[in-house]
N, C-alpha and C. Protein backbone atom coordinates (compact mmCIF):
# COMPACT_ATOMS: atom_id res chain seq x y z
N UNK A 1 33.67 -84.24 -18.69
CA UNK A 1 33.18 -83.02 -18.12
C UNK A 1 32.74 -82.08 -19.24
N UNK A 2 31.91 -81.52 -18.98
CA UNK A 2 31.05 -80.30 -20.04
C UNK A 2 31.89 -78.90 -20.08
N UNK A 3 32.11 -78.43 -21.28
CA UNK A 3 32.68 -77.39 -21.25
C UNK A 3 30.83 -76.06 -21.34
N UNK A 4 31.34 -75.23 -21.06
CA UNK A 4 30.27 -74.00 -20.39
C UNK A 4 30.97 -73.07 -21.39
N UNK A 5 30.50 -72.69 -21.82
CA UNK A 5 30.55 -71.37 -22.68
C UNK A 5 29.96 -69.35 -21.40
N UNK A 6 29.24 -70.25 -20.39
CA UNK A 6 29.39 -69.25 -19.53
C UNK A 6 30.42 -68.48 -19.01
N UNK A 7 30.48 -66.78 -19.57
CA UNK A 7 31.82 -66.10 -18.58
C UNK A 7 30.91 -65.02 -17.71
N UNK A 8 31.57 -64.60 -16.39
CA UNK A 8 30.98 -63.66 -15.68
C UNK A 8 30.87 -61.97 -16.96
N UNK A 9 29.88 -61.37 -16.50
CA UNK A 9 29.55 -60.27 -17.05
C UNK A 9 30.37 -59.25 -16.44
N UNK A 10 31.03 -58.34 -17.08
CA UNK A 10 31.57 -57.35 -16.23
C UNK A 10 30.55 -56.38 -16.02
N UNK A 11 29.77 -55.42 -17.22
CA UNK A 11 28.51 -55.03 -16.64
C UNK A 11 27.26 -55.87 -16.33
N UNK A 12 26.96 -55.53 -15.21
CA UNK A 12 25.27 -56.12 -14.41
C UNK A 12 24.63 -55.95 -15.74
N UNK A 13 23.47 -57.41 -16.15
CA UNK A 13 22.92 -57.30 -17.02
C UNK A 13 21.83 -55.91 -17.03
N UNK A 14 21.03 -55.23 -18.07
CA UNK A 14 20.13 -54.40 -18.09
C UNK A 14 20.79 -52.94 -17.76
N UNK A 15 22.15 -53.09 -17.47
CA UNK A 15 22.62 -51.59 -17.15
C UNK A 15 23.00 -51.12 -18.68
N UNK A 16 21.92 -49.71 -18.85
CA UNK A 16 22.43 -48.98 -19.95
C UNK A 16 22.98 -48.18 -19.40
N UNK A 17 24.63 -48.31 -19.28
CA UNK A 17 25.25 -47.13 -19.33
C UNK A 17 26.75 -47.66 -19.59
N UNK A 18 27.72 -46.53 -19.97
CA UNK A 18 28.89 -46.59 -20.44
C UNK A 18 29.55 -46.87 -19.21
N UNK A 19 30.81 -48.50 -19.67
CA UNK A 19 31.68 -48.56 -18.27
C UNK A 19 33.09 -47.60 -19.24
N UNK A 20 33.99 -47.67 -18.58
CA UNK A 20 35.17 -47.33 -18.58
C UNK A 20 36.92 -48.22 -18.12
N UNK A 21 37.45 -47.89 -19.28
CA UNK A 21 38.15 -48.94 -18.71
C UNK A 21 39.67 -48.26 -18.98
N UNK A 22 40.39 -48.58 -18.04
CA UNK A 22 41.95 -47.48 -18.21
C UNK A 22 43.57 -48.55 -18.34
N UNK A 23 43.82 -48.68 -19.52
CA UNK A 23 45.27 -49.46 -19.94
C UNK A 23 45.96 -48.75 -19.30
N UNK A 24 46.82 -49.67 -18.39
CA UNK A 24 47.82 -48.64 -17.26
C UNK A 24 49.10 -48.97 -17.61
N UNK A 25 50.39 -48.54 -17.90
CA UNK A 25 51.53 -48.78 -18.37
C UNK A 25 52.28 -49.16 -16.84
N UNK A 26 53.00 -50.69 -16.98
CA UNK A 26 53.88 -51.04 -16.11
C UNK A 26 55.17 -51.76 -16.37
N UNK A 27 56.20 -51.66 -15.41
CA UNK A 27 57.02 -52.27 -16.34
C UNK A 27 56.97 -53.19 -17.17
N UNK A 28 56.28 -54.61 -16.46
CA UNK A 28 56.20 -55.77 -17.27
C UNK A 28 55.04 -55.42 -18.84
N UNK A 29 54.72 -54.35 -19.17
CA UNK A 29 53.70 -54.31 -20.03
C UNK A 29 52.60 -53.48 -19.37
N UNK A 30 51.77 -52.85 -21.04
CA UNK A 30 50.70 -52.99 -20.38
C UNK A 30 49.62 -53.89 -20.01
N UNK A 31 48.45 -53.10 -19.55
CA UNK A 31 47.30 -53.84 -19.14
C UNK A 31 46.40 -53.49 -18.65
N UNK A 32 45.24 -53.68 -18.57
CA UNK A 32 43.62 -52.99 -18.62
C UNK A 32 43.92 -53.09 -17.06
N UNK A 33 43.45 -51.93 -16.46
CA UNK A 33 43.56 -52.43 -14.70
C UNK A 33 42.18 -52.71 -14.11
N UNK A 34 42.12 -53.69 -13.08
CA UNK A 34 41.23 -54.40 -12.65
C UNK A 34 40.37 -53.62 -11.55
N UNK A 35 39.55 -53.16 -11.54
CA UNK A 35 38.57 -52.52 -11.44
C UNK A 35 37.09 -52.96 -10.86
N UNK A 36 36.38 -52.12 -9.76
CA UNK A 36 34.96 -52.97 -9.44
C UNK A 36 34.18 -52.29 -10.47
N UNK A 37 32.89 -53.17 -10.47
CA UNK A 37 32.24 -52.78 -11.87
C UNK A 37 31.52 -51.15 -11.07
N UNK A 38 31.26 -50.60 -10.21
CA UNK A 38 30.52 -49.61 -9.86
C UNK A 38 31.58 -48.70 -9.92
N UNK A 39 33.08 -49.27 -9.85
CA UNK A 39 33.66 -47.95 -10.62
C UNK A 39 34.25 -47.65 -11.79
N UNK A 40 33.60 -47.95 -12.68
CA UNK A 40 33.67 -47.57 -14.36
C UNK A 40 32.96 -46.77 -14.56
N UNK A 41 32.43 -45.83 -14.31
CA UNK A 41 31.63 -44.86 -14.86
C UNK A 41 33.31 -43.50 -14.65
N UNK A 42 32.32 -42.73 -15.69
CA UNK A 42 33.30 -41.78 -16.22
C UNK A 42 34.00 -40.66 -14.88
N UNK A 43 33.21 -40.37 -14.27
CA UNK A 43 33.09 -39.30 -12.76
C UNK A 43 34.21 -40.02 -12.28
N UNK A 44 33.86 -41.45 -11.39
CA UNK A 44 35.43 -42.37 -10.95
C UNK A 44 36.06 -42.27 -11.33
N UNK A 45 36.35 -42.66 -12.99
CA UNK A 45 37.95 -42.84 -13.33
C UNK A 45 38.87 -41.62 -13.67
N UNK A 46 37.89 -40.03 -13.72
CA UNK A 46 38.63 -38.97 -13.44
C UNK A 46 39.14 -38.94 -12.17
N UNK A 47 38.34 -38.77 -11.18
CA UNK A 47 38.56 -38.77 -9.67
C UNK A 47 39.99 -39.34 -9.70
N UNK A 48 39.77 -40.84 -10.38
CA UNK A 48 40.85 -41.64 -9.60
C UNK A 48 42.85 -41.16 -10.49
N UNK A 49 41.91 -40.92 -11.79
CA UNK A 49 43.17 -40.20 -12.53
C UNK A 49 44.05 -39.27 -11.68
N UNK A 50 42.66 -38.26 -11.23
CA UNK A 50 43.25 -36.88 -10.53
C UNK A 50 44.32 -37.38 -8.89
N UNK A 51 44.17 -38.64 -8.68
CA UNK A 51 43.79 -38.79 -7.14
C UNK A 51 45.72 -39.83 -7.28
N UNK A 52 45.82 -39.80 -8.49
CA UNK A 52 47.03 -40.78 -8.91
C UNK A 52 46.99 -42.84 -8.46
N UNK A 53 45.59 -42.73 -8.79
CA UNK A 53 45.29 -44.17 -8.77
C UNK A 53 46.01 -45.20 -9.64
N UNK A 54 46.40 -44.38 -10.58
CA UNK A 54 46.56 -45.30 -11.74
C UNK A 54 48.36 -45.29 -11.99
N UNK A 55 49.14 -46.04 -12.47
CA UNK A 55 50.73 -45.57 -12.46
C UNK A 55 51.25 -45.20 -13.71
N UNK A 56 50.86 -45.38 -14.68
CA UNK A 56 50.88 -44.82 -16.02
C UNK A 56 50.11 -44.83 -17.40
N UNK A 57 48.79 -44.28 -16.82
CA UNK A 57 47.77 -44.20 -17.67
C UNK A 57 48.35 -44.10 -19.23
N UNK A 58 47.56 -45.18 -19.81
CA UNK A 58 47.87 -45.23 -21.52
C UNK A 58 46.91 -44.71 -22.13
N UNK A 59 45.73 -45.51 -22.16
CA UNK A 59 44.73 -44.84 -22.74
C UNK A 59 43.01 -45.31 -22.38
N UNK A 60 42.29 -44.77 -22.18
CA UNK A 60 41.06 -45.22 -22.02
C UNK A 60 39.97 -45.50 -23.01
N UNK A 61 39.52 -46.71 -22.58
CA UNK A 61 38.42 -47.03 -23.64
C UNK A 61 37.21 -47.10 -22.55
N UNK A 62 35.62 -46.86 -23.75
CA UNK A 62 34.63 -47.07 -23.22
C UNK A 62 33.94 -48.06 -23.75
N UNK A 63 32.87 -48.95 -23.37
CA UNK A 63 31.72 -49.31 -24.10
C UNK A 63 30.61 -49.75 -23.17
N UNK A 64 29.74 -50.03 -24.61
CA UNK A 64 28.05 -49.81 -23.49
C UNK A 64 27.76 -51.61 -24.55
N UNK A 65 28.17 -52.01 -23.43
CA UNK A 65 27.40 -53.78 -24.15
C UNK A 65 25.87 -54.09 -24.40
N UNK A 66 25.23 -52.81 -23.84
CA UNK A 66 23.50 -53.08 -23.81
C UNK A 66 23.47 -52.22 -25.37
N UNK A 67 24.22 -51.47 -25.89
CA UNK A 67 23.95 -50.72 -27.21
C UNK A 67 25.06 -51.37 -27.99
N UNK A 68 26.13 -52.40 -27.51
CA UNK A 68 27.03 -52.98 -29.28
C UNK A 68 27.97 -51.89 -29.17
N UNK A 69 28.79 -50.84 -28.12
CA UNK A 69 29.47 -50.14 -29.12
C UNK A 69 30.75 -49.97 -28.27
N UNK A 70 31.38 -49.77 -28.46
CA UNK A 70 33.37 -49.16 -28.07
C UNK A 70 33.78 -48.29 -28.47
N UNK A 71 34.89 -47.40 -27.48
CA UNK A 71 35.20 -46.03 -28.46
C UNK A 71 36.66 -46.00 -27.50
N UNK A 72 37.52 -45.69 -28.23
CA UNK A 72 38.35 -44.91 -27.60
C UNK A 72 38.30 -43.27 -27.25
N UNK A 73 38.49 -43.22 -25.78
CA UNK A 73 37.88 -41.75 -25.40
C UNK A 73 38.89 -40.75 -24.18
N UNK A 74 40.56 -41.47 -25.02
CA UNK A 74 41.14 -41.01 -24.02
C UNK A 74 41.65 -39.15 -24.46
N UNK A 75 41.00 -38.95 -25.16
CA UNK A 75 41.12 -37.17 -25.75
C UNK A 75 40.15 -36.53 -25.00
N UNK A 76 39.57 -37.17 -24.97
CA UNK A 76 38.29 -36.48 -24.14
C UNK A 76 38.49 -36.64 -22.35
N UNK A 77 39.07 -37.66 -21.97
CA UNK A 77 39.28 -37.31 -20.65
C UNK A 77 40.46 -36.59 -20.20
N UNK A 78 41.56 -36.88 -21.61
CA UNK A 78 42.53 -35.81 -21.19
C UNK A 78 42.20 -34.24 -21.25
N UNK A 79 41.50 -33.88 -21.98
CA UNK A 79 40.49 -32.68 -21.94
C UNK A 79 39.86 -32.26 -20.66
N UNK A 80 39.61 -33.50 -20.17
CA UNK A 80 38.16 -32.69 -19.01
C UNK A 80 39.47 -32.14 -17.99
N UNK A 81 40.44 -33.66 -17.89
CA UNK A 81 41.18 -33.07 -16.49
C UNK A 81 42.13 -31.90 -16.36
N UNK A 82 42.37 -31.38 -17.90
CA UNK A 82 43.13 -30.09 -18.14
C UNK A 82 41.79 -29.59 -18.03
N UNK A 83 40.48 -29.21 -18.38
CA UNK A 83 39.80 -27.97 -18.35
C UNK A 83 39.15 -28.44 -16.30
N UNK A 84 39.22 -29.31 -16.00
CA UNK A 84 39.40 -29.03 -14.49
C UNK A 84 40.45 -28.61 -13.09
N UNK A 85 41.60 -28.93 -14.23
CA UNK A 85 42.68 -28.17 -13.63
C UNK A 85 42.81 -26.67 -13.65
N UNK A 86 42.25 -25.99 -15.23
CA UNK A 86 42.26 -24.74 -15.42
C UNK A 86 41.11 -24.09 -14.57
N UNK A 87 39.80 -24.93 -14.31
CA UNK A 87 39.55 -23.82 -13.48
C UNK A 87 39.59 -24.20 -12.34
N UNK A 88 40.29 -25.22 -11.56
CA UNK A 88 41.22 -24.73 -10.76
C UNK A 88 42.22 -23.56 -10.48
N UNK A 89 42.78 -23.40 -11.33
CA UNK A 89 44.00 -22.72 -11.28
C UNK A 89 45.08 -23.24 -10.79
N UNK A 90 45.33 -24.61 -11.08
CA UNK A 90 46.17 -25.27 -11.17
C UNK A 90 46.88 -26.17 -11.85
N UNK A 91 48.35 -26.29 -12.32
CA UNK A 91 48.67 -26.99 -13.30
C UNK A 91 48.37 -29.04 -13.14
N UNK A 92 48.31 -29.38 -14.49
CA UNK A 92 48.09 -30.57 -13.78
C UNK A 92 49.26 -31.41 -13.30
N UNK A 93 48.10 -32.22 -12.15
CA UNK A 93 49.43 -33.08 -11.62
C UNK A 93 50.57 -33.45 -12.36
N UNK A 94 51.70 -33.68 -12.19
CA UNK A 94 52.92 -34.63 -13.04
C UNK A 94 52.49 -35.95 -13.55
N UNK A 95 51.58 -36.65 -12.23
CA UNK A 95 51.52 -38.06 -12.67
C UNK A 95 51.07 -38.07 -14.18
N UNK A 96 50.07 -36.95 -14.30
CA UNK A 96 49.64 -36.78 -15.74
C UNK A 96 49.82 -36.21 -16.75
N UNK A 97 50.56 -35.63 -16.65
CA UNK A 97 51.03 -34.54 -17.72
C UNK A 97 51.66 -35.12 -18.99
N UNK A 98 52.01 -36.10 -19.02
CA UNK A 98 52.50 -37.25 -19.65
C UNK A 98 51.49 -37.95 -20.75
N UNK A 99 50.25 -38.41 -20.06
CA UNK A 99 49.09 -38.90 -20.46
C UNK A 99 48.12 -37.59 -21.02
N UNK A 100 48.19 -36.44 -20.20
CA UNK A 100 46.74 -35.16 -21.14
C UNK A 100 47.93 -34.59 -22.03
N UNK A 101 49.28 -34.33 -21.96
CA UNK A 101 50.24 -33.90 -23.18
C UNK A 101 50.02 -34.91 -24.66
N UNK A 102 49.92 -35.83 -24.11
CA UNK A 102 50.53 -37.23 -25.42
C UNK A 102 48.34 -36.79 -26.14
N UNK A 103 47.25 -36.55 -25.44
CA UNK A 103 46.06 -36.80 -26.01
C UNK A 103 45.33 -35.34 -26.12
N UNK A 104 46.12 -34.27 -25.93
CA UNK A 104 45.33 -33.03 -25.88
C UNK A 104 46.22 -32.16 -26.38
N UNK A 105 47.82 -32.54 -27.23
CA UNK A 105 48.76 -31.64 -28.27
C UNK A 105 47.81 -31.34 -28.94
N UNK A 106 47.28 -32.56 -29.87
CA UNK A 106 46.57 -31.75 -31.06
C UNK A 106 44.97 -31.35 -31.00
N UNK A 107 44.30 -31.27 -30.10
CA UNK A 107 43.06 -30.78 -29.95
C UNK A 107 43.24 -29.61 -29.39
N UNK A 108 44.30 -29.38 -28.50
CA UNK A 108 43.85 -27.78 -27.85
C UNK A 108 44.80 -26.61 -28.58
N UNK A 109 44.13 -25.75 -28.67
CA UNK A 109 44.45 -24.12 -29.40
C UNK A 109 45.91 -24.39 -29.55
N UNK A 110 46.49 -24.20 -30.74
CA UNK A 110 47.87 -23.26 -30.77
C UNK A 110 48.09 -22.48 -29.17
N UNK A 111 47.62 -21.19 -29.01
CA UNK A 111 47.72 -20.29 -28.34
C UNK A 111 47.90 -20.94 -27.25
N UNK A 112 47.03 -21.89 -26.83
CA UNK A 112 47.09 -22.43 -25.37
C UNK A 112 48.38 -23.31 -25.00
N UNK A 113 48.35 -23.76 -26.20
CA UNK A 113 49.82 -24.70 -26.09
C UNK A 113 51.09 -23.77 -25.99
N UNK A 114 51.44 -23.12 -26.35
CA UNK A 114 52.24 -22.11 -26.53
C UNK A 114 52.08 -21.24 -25.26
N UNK A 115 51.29 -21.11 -24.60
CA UNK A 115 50.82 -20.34 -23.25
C UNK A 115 51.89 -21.24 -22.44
N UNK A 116 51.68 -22.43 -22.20
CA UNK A 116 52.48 -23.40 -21.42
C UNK A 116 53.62 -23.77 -21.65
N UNK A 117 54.26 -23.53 -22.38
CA UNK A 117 55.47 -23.62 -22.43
C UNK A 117 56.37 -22.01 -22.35
């Protein structure tokens, strides 16, 4: 029998755009959670952050396979969902506070940090 070097694509070929992908902490370990490909874009996996989809978000990575590149970009989403909580006017959920504390200590203000406690 022939071995195939063929694997399924997670992004649809010709899509330029960034998927998203979220390491979820469980007991047995972590692990990248399994995901449809139309929801990796960045908008979803806040939603789903905010929405407690996930059971112990570690950290998120991105990449765009049509441009070669990867980033870790979990400072930046712990960012958005604290500056969407603030103008809310609401603190963030618990599920997360854990995950935007551990990636947004050292990016956000002295002052602000110190506001919250």
């Amino acid at each position: 029998m022939r071995e195939s070097n063929w694997a399924p694509r997670i992004v649809p070929y010709g899509a330029d755009q960034a998927a998203y992908l979220v390491v979820d902490g469980f007991n047995s370990g972590n692990a990248y959670r399994e995901t449809e490909v139309e929801r990796t874009d960045l908008e979803t996996i806040i939603s789903d952050f905010l929405t407690g989809q996930f059971n112990d978000p570690i950290r998120v990575i991105a990449f765009n396979t049509l441009e070669h590149w990867s980033d870790g970009v979990s400072d930046e989403v712990a960012a958005e969902i604290q500056t969407r909580c603030d103008i809310e006017g609401i603190p963030v959920p618990d599920h997360l506070r854990d995950f935007v504390d551990r990636h947004t200590s050292t990016s956000r203000p002295l002052s602000m940090r110190l506001a919250e406690t």
